[in-house]
PDB file of N, CA and C in Angstrom:
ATOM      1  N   UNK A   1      10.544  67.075 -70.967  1.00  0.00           N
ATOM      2  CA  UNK A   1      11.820  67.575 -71.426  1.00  0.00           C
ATOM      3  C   UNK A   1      12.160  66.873 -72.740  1.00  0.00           C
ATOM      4  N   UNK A   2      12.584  67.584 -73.747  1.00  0.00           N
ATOM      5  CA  UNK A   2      13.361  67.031 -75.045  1.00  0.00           C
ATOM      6  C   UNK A   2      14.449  66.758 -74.877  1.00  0.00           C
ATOM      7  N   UNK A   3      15.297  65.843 -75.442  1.00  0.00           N
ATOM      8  CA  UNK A   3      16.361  65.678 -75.616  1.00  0.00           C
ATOM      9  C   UNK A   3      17.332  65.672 -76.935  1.00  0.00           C
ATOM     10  N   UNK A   4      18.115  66.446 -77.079  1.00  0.00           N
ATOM     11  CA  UNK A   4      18.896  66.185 -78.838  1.00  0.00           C
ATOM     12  C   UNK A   4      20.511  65.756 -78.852  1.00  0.00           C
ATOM     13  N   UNK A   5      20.683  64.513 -79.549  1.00  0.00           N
ATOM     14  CA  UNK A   5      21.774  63.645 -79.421  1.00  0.00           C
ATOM     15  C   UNK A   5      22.703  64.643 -79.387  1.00  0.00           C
ATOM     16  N   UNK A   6      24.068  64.871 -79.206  1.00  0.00           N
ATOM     17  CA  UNK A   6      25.200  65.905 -79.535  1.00  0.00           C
ATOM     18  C   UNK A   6      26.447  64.768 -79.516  1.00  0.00           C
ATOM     19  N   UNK A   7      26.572  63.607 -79.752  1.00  0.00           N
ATOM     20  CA  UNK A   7      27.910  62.695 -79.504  1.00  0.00           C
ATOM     21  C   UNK A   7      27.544  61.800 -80.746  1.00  0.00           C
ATOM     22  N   UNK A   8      28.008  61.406 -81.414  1.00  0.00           N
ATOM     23  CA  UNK A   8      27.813  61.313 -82.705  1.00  0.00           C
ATOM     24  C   UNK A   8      28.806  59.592 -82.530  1.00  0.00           C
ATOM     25  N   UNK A   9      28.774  59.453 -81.376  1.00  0.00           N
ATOM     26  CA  UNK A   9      29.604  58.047 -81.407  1.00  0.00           C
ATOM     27  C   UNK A   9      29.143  56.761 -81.324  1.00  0.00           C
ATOM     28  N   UNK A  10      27.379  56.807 -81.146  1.00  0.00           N
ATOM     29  CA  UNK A  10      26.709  56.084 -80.556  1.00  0.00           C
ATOM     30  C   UNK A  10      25.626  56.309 -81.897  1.00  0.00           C
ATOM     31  N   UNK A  11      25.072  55.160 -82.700  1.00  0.00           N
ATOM     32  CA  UNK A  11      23.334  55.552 -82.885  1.00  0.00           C
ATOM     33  C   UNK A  11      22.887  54.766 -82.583  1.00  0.00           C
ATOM     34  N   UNK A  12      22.784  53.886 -81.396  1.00  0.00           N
ATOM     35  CA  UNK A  12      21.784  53.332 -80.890  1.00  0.00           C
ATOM     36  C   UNK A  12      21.209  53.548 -79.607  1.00  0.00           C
ATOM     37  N   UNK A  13      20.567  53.229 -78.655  1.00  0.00           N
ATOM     38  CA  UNK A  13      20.005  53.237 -77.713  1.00  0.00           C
ATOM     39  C   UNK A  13      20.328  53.618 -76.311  1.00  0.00           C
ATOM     40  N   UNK A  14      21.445  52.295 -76.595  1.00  0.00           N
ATOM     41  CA  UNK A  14      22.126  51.422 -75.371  1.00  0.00           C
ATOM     42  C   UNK A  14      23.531  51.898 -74.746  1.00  0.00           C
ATOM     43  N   UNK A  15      23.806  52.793 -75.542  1.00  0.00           N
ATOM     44  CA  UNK A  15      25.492  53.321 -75.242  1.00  0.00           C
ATOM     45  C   UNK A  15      25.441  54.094 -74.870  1.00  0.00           C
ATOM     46  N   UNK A  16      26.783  54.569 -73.889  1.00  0.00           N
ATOM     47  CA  UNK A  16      27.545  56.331 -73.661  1.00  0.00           C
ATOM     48  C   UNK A  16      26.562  56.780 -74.512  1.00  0.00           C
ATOM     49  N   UNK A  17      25.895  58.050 -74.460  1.00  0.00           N
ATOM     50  CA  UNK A  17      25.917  59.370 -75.333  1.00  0.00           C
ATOM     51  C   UNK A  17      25.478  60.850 -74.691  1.00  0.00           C
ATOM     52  N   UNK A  18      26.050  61.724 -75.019  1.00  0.00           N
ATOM     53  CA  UNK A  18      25.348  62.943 -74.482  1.00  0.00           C
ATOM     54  C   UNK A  18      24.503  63.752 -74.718  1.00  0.00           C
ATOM     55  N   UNK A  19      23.100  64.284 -74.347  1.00  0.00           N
ATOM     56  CA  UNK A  19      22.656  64.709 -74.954  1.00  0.00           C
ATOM     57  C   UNK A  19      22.453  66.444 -74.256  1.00  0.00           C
ATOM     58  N   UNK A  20      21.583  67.292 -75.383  1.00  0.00           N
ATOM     59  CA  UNK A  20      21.783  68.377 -74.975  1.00  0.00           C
ATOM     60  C   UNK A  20      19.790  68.797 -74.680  1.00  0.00           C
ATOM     61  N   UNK A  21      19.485  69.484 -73.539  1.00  0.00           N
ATOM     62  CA  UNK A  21      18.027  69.314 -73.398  1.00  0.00           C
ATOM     63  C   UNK A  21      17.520  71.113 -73.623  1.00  0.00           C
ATOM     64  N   UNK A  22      15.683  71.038 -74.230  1.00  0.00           N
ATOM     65  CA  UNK A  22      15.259  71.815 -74.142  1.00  0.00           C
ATOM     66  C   UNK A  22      15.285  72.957 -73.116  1.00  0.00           C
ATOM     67  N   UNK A  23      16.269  72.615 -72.275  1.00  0.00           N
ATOM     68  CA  UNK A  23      15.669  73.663 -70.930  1.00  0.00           C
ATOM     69  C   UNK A  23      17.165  73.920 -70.546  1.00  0.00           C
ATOM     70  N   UNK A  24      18.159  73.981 -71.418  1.00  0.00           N
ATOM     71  CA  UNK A  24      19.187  74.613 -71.187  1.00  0.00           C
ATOM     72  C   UNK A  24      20.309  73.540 -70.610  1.00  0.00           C
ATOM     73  N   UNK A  25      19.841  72.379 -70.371  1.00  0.00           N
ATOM     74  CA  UNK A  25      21.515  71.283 -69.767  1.00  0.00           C
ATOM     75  C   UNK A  25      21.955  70.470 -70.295  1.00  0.00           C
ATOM     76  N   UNK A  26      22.681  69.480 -69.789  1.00  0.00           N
ATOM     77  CA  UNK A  26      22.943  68.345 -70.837  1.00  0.00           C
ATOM     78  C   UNK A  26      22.496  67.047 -69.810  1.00  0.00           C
ATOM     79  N   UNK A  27      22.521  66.254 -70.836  1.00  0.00           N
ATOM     80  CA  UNK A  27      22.319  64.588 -69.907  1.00  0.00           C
ATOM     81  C   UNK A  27      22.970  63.814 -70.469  1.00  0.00           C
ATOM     82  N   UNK A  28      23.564  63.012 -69.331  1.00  0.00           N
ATOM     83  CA  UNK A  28      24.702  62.293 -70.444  1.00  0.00           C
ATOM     84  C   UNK A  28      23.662  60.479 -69.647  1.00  0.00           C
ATOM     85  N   UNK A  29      23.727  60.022 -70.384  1.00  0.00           N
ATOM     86  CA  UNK A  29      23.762  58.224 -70.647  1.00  0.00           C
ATOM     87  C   UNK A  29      24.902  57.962 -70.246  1.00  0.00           C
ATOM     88  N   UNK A  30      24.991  57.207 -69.639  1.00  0.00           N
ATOM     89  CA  UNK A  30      26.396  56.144 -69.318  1.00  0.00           C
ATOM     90  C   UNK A  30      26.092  54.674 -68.208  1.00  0.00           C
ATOM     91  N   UNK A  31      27.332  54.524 -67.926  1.00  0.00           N
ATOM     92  CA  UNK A  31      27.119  53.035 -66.574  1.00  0.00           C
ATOM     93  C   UNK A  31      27.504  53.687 -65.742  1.00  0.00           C
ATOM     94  N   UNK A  32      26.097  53.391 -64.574  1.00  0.00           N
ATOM     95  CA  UNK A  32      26.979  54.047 -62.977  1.00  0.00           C
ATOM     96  C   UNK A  32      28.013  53.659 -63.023  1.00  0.00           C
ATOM     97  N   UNK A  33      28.581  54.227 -61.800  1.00  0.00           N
ATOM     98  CA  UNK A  33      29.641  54.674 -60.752  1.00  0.00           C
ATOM     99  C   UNK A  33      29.582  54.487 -59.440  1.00  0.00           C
ATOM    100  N   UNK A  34      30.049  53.140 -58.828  1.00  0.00           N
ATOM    101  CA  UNK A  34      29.556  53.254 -57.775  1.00  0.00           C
ATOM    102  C   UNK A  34      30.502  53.220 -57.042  1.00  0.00           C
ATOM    103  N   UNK A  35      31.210  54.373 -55.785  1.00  0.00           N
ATOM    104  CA  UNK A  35      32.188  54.310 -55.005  1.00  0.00           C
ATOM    105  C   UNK A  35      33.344  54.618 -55.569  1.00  0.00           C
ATOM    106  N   UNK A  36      33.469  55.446 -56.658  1.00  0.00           N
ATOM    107  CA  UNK A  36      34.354  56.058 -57.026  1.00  0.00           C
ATOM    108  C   UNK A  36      35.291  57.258 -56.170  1.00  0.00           C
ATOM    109  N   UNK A  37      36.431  56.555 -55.575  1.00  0.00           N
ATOM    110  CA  UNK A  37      37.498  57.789 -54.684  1.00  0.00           C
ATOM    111  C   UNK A  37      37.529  59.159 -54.924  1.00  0.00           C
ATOM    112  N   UNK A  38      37.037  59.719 -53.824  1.00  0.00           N
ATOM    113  CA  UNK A  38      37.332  61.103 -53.851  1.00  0.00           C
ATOM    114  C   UNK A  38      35.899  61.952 -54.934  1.00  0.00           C
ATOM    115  N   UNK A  39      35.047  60.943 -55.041  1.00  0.00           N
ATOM    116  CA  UNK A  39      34.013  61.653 -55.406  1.00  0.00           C
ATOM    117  C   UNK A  39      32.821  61.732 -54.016  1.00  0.00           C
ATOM    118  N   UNK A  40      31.761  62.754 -54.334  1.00  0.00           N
ATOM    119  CA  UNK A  40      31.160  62.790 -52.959  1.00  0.00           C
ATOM    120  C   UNK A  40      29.473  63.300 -53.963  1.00  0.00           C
ATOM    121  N   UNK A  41      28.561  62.289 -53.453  1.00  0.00           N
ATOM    122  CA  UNK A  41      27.273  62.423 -54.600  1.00  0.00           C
ATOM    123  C   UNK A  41      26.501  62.913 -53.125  1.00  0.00           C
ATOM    124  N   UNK A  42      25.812  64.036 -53.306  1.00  0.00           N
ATOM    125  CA  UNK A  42      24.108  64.025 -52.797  1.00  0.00           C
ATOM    126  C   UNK A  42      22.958  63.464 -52.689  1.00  0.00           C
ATOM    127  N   UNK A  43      21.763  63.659 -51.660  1.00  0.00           N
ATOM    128  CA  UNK A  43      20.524  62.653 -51.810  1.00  0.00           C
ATOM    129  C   UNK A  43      20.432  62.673 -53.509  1.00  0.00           C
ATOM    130  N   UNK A  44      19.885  61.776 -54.029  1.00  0.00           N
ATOM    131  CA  UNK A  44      19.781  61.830 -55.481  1.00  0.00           C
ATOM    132  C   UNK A  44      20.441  61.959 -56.787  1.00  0.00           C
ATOM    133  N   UNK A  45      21.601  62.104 -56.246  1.00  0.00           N
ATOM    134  CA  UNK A  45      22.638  62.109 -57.284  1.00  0.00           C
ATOM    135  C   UNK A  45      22.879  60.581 -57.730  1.00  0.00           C
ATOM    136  N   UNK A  46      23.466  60.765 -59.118  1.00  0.00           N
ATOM    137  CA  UNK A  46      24.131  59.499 -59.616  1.00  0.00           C
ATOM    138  C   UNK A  46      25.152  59.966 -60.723  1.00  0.00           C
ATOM    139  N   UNK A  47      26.387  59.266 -60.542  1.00  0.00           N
ATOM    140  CA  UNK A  47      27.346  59.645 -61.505  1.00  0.00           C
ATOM    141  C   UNK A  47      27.182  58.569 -62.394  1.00  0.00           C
ATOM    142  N   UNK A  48      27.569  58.977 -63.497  1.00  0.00           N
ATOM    143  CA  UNK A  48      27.924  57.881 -65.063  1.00  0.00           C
ATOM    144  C   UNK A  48      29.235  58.483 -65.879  1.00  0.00           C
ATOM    145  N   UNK A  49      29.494  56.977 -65.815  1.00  0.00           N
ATOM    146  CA  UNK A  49      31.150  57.259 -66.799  1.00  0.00           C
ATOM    147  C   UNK A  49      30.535  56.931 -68.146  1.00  0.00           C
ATOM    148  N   UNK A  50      31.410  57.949 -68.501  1.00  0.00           N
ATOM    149  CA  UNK A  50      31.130  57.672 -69.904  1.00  0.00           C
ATOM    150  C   UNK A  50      32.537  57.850 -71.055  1.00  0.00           C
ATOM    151  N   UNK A  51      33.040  57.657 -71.970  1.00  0.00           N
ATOM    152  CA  UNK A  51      34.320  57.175 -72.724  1.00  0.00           C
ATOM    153  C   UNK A  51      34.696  58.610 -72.973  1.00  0.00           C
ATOM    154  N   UNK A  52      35.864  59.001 -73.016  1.00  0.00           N
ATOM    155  CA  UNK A  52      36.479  60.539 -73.210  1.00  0.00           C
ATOM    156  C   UNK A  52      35.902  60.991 -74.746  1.00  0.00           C
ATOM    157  N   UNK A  53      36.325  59.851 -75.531  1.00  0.00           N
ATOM    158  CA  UNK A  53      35.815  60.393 -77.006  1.00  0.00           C
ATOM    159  C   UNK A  53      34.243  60.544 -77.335  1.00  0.00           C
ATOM    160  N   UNK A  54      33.304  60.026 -76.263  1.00  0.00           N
ATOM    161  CA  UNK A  54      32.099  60.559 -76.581  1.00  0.00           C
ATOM    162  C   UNK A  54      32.155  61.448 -76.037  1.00  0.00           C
ATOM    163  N   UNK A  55      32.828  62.409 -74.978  1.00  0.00           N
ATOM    164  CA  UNK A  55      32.867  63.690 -74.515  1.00  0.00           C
ATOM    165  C   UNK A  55      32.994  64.687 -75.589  1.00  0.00           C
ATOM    166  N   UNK A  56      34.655  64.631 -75.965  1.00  0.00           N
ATOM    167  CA  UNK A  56      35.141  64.936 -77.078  1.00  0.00           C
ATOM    168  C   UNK A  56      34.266  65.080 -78.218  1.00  0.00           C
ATOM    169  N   UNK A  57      33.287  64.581 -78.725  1.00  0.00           N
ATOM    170  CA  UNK A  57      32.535  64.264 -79.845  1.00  0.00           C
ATOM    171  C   UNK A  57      30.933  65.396 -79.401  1.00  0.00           C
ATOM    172  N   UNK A  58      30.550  65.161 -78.481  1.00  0.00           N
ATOM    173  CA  UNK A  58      29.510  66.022 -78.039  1.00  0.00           C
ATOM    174  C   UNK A  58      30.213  67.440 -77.841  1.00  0.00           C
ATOM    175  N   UNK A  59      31.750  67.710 -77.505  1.00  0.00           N
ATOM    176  CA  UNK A  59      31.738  68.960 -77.657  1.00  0.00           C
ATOM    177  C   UNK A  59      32.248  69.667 -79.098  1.00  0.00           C
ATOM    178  N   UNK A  60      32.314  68.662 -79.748  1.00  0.00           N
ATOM    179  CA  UNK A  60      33.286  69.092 -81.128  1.00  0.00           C
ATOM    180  C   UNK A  60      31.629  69.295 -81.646  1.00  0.00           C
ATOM    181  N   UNK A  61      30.619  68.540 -81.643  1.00  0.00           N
ATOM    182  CA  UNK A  61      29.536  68.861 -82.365  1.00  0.00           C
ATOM    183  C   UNK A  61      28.729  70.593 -81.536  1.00  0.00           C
ATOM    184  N   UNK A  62      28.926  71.127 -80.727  1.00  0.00           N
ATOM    185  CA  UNK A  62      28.383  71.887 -79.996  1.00  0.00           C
ATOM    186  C   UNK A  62      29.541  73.480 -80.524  1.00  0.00           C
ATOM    187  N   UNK A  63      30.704  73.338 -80.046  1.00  0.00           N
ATOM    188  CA  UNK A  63      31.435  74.837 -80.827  1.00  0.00           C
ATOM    189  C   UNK A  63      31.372  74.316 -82.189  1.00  0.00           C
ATOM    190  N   UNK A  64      30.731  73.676 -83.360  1.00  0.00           N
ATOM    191  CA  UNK A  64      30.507  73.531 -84.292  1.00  0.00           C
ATOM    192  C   UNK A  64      29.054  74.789 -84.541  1.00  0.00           C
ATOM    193  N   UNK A  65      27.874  74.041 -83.814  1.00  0.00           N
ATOM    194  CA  UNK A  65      26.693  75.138 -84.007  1.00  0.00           C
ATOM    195  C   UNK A  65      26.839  76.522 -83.357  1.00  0.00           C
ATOM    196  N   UNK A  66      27.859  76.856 -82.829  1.00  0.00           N
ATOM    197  CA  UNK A  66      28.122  78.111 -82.283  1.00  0.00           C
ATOM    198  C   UNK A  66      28.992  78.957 -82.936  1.00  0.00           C
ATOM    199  N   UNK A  67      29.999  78.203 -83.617  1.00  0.00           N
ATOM    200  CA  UNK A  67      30.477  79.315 -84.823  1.00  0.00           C
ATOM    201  C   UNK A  67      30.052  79.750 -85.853  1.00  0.00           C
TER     202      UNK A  67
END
């Protein structure tokens, strides 16, 4: 799978960022979540928080290439 940055808040490695993949989804980078209320994960699931403005930033770059 490829991956292409879309959060423009991060250029390094190690941080939040979201990316957008060859095969149609996104993947976001972040720090688990562990035992977060009122969330409910599956075999294999894992949640990651990640900062509102790298949200914000991956979607401002995305309806950017679509208009």
């Amino acid at each position: 799978m490829k991956v292409r940055q879309v959060s423009d808040h991060c250029k390094e490695r190690d941080c939040p960022t979201v990316y957008i993949t060859d095969r149609g989804t996104v993947v976001f980078q972040g720090d688990p979540v562990d035992g977060a209320d009122g969330m409910r994960l599956g075999p294999g699931e894992q949640a990651v928080e990640l900062p509102l403005d790298v949200v914000i930033s991956a979607l401002r770059t995305l309806l950017r290439e679509v208009s």
